[in-house]
C-alpha atoms as a PDB file:
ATOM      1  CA  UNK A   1    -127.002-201.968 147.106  1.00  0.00           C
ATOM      2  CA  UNK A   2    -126.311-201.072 150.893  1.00  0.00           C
ATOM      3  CA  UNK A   3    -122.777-201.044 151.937  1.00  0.00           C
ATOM      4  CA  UNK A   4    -122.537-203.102 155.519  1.00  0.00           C
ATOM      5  CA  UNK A   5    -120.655-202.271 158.455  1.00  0.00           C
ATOM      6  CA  UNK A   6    -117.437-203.956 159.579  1.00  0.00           C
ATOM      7  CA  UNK A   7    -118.768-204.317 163.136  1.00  0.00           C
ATOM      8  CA  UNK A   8    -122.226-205.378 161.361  1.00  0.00           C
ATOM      9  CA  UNK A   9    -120.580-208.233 159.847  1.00  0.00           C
ATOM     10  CA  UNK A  10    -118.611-209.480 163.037  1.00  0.00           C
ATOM     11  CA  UNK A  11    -121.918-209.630 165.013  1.00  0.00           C
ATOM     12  CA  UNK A  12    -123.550-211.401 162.531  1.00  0.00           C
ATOM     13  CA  UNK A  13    -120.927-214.099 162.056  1.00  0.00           C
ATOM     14  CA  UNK A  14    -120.222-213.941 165.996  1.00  0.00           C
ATOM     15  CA  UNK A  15    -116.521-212.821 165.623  1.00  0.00           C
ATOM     16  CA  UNK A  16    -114.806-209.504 167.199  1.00  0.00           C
ATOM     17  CA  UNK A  17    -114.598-206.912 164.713  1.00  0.00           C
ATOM     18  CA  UNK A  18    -110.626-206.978 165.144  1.00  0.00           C
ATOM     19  CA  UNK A  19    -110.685-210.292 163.398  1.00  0.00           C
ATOM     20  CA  UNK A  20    -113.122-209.251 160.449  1.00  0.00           C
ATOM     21  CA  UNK A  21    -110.461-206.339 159.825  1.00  0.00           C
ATOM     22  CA  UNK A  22    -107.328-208.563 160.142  1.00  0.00           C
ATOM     23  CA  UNK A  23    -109.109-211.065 157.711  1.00  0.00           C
ATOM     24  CA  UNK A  24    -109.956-208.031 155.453  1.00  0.00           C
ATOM     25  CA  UNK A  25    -106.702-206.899 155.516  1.00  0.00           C
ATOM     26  CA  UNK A  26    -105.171-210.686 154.760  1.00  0.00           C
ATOM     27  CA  UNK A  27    -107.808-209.804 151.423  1.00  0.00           C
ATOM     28  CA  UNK A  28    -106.035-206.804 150.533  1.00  0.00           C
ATOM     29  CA  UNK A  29    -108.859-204.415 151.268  1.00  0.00           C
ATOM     30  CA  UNK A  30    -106.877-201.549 153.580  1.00  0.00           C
ATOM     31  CA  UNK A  31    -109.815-201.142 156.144  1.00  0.00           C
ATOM     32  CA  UNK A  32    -109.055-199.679 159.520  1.00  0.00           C
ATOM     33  CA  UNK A  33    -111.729-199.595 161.825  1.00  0.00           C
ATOM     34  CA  UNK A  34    -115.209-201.365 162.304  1.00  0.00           C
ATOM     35  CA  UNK A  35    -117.019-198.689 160.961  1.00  0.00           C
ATOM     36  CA  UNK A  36    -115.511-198.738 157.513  1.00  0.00           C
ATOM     37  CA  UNK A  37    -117.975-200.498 155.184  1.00  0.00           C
ATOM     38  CA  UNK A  38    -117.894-202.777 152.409  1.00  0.00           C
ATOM     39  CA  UNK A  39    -119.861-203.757 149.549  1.00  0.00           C
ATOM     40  CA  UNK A  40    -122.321-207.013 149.415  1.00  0.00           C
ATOM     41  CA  UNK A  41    -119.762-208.559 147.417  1.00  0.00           C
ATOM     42  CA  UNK A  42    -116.760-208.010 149.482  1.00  0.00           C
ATOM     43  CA  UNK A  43    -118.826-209.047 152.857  1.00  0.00           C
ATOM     44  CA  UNK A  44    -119.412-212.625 151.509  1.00  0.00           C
ATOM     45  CA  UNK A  45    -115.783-212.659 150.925  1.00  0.00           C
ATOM     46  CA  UNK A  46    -114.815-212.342 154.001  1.00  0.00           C
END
C-alpha cells in the first residue's frame, strides 16, 4: 500500500500538520516534518 503524507493527513482531518507530528510523536513514531510519511496503518492511528 501507499504511504500518506503527514501534511496529507492534517488536511484531511482539518488539523495543522504541527499537531499531527506532536500526536505522532506522543505515539512514539520519531517523525519530524510534514513530509515524512506513514503507513495506512499508522495514519488511522493517529
Amino acid at each position: 500500500m501507499a504511504k500518506i503524507r503527514i501534511h496529507e493527513i492534517a488536511k484531511e482531518l482539518g488539523y495543522d500538520s504541527k499537531e499531527i507530528i506532536e500526536k505522532a510523536n506522543e505515539l512514539g513514531l520519531g517523525i519530524k516534518t510534514a513530509s515524512n510519511a506513514v503507513e495506512p496503518e499508522i495514519a488511522a492511528a493517529i
